[in-house]
PDB file of N, CA and C in Angstrom:
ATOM      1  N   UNK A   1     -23.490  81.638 -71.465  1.00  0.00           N
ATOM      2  CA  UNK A   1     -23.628  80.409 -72.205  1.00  0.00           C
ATOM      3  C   UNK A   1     -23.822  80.759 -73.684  1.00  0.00           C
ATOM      4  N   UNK A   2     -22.895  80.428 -74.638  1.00  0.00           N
ATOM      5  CA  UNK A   2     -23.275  80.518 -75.819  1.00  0.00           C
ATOM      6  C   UNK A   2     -24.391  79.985 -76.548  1.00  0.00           C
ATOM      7  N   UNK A   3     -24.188  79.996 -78.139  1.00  0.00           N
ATOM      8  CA  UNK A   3     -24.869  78.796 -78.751  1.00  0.00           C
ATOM      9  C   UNK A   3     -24.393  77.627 -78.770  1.00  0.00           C
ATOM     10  N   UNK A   4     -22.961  77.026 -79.338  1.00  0.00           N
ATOM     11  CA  UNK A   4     -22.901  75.811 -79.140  1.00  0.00           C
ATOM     12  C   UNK A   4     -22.628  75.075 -78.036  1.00  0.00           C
ATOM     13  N   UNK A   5     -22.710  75.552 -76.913  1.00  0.00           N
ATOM     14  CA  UNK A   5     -23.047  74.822 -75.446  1.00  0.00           C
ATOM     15  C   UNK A   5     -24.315  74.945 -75.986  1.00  0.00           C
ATOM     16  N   UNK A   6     -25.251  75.356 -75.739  1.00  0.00           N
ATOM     17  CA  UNK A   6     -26.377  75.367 -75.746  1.00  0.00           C
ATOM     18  C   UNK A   6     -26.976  73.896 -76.429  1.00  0.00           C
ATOM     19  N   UNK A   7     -26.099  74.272 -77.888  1.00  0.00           N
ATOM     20  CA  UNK A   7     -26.976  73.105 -78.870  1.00  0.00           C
ATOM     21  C   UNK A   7     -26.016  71.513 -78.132  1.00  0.00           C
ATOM     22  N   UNK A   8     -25.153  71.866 -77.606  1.00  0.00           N
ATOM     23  CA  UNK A   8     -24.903  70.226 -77.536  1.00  0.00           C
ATOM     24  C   UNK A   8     -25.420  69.881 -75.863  1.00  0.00           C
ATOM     25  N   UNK A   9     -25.523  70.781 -75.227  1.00  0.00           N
ATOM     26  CA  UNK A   9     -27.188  70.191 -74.206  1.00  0.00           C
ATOM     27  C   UNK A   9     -28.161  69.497 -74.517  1.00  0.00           C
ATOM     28  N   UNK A  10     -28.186  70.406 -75.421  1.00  0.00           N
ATOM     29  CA  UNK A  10     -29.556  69.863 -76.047  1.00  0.00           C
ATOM     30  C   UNK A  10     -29.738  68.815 -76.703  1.00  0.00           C
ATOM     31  N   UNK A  11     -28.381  68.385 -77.270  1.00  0.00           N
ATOM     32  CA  UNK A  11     -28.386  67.169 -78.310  1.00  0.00           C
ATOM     33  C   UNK A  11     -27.693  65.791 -77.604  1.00  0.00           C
ATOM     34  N   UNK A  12     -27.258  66.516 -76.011  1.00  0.00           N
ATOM     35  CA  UNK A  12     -27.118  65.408 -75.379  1.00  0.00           C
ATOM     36  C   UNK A  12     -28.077  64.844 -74.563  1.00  0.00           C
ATOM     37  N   UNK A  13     -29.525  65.836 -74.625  1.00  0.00           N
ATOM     38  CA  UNK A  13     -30.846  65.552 -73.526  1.00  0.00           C
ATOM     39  C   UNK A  13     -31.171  64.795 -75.311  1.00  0.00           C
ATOM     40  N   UNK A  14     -31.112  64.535 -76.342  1.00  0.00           N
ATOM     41  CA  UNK A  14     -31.603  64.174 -77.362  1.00  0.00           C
ATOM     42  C   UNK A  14     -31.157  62.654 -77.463  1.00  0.00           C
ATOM     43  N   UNK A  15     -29.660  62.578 -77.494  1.00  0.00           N
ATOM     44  CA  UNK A  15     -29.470  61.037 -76.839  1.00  0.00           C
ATOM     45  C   UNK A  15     -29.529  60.335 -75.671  1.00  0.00           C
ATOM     46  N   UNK A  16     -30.104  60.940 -74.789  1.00  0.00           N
ATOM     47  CA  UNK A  16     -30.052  60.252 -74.264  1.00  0.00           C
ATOM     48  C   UNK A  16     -28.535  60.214 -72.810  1.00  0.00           C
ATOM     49  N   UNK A  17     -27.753  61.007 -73.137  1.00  0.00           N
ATOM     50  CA  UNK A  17     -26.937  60.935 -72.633  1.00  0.00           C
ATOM     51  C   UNK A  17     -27.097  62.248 -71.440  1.00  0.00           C
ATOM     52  N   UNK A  18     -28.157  62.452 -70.896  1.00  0.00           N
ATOM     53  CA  UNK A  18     -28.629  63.287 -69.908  1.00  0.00           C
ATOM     54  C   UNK A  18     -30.161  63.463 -69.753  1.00  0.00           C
ATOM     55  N   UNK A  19     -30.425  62.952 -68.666  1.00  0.00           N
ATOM     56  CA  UNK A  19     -31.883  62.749 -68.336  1.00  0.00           C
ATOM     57  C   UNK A  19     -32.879  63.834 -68.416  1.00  0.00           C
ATOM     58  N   UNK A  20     -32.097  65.078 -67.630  1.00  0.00           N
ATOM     59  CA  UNK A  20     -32.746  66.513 -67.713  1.00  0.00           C
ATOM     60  C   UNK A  20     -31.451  67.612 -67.805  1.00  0.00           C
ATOM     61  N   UNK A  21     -31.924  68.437 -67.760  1.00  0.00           N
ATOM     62  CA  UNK A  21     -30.952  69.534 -67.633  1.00  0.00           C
ATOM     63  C   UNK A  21     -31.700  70.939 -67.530  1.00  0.00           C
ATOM     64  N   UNK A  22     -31.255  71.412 -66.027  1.00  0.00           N
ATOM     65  CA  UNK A  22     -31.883  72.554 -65.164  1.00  0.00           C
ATOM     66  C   UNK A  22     -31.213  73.754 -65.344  1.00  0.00           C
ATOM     67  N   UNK A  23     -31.958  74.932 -66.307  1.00  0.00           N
ATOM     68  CA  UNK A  23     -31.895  75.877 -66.738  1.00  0.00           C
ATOM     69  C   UNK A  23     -32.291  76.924 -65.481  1.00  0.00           C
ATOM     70  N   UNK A  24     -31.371  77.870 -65.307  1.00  0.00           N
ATOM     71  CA  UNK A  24     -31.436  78.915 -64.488  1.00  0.00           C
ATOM     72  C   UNK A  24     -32.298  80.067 -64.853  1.00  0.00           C
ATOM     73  N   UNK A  25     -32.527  81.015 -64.088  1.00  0.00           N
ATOM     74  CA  UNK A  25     -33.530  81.780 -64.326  1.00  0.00           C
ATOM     75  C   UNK A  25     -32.538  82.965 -65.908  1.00  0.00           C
ATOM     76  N   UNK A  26     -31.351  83.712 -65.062  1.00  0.00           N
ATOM     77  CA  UNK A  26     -30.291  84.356 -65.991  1.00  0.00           C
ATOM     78  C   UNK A  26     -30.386  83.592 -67.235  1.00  0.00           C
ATOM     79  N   UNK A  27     -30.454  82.092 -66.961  1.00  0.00           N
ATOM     80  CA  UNK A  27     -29.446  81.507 -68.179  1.00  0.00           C
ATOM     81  C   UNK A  27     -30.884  81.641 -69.596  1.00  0.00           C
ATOM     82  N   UNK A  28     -32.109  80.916 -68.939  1.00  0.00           N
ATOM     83  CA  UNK A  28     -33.202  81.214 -69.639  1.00  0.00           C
ATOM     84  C   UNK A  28     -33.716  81.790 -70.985  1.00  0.00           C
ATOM     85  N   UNK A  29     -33.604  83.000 -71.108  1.00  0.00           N
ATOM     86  CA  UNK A  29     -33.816  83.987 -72.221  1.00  0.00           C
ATOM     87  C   UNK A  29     -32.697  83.348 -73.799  1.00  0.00           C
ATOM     88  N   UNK A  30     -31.549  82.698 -73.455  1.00  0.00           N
ATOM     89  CA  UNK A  30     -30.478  82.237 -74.659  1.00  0.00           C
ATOM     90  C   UNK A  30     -30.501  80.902 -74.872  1.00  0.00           C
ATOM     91  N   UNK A  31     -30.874  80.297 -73.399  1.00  0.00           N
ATOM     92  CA  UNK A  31     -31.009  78.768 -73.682  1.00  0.00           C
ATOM     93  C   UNK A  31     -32.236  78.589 -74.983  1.00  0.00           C
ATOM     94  N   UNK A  32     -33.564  79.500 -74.660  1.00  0.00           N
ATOM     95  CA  UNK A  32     -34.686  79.400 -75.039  1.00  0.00           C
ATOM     96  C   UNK A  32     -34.654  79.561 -76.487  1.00  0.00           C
ATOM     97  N   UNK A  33     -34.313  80.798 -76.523  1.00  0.00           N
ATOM     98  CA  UNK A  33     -33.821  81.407 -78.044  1.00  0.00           C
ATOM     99  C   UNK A  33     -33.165  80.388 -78.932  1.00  0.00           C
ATOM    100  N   UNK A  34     -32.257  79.487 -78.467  1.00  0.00           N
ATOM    101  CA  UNK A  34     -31.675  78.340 -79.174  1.00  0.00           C
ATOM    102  C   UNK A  34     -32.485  77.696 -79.747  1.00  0.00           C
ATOM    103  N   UNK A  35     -33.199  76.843 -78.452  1.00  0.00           N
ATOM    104  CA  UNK A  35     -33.977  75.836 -78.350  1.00  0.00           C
ATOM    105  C   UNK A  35     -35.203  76.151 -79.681  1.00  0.00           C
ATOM    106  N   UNK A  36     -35.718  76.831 -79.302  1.00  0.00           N
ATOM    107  CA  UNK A  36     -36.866  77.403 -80.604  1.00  0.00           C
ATOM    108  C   UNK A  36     -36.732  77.608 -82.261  1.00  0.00           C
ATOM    109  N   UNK A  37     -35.368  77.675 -82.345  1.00  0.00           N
ATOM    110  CA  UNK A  37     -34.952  77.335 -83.633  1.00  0.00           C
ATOM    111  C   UNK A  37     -34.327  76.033 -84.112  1.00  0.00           C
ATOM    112  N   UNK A  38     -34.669  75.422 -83.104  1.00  0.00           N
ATOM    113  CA  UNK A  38     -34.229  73.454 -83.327  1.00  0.00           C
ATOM    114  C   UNK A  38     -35.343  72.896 -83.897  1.00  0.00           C
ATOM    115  N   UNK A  39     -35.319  71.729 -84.892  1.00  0.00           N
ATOM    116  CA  UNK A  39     -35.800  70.997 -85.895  1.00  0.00           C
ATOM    117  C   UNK A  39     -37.122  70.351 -85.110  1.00  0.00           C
ATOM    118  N   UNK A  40     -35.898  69.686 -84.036  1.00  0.00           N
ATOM    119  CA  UNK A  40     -36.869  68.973 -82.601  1.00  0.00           C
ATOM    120  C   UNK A  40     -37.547  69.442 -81.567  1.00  0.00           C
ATOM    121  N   UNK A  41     -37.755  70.821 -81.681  1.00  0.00           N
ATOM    122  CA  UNK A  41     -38.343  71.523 -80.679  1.00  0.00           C
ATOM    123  C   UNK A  41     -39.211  71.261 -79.775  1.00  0.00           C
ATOM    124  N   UNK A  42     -39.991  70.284 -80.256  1.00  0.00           N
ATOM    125  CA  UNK A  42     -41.425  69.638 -80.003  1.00  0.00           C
ATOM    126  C   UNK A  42     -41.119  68.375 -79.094  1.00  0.00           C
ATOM    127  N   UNK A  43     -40.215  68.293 -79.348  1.00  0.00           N
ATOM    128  CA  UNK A  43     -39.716  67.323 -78.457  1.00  0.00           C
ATOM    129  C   UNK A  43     -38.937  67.734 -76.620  1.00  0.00           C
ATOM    130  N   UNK A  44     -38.774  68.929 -76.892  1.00  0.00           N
ATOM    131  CA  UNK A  44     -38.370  69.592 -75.439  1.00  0.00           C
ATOM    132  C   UNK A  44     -39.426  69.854 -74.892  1.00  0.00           C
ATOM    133  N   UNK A  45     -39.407  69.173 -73.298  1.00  0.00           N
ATOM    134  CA  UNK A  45     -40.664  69.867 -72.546  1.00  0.00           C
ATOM    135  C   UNK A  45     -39.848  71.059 -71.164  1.00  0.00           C
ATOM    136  N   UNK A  46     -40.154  71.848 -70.710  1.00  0.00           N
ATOM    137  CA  UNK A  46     -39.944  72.551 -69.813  1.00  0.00           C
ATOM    138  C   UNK A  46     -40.622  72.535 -68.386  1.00  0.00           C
ATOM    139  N   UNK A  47     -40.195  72.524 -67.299  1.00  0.00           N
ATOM    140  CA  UNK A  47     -41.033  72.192 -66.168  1.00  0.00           C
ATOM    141  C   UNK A  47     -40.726  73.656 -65.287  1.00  0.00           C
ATOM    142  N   UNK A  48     -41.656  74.101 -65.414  1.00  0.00           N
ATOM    143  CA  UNK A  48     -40.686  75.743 -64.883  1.00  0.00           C
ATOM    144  C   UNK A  48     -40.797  75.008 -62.941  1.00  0.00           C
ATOM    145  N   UNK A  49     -39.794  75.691 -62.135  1.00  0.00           N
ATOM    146  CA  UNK A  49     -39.478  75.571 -60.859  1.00  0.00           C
ATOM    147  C   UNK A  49     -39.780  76.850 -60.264  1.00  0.00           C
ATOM    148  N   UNK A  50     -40.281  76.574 -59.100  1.00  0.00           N
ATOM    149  CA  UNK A  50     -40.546  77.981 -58.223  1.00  0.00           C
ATOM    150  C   UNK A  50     -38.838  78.238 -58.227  1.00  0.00           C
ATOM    151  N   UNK A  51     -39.273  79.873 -58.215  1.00  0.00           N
ATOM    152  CA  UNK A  51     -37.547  80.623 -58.212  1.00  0.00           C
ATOM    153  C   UNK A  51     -37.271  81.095 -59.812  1.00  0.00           C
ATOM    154  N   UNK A  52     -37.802  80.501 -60.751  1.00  0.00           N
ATOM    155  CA  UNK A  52     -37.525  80.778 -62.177  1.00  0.00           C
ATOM    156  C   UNK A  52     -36.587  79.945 -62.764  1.00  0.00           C
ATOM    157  N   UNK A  53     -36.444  78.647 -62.326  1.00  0.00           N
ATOM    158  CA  UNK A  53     -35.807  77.977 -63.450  1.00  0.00           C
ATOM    159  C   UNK A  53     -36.273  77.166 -63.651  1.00  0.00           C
ATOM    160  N   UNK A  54     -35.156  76.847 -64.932  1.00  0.00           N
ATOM    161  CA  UNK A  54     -36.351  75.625 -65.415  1.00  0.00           C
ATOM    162  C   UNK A  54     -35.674  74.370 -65.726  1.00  0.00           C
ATOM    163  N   UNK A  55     -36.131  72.909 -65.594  1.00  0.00           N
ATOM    164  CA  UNK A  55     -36.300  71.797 -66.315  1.00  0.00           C
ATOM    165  C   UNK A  55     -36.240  71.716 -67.307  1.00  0.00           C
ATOM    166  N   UNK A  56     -35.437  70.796 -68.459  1.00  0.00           N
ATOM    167  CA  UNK A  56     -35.676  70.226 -69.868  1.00  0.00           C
ATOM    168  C   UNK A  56     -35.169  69.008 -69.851  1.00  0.00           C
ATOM    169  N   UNK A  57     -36.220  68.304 -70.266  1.00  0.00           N
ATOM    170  CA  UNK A  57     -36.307  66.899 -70.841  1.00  0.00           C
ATOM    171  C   UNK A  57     -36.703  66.367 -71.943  1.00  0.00           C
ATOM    172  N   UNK A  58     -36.267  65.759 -72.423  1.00  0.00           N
ATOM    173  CA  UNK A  58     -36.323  65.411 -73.877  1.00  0.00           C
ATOM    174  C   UNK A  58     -37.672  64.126 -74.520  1.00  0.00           C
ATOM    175  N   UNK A  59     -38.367  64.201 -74.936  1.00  0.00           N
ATOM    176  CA  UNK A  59     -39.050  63.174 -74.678  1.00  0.00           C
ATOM    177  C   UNK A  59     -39.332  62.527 -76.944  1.00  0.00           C
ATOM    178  N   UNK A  60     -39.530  61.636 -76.409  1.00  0.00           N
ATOM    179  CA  UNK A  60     -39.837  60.558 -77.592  1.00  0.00           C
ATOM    180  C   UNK A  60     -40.788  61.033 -78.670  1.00  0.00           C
ATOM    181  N   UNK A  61     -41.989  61.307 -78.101  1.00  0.00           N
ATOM    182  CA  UNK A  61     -42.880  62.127 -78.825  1.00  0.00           C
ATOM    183  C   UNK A  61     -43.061  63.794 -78.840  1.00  0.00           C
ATOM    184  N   UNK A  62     -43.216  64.290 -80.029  1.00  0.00           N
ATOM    185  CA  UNK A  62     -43.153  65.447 -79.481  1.00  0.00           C
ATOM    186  C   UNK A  62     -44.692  65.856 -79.128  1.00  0.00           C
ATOM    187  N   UNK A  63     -44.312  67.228 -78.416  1.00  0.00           N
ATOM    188  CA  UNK A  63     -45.678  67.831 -77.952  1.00  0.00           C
ATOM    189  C   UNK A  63     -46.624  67.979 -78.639  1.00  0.00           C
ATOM    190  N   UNK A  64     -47.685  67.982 -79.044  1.00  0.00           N
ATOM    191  CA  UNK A  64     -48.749  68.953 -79.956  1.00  0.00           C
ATOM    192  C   UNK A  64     -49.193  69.964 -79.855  1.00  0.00           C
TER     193      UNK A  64
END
């Protein structure tokens, strides 16, 4: 998975136009790396899953 898959996941869990989106354990380490240099960061939550993957959902407020 590159970066710009990556960023337009992300900017489609941002509109709205995907509820979650379930990150694999492999995929993990690049998705993350993306994600952490986004503006909105604070706004991604992660739900890790037994097995090592993970959940992202986008939410309204960001985290603190």
């Amino acid at each position: 998975m590159d970066e710009r898959t990556i960023n337009e996941l992300l900017d489609q869990l941002r509109n709205g136009e995907l509820h979650e989106y379930h990150v694999s354990k492999d995929q993990f380490l690049p998705f993350r790396t993306v994600l952490v240099n986004r503006d909105d960061f604070k706004h991604f939550r992660g739900i890790a899953q037994q097995g090592g993957s993970i959940i992202y959902r986008y939410l309204e407020e960001p985290r603190s």
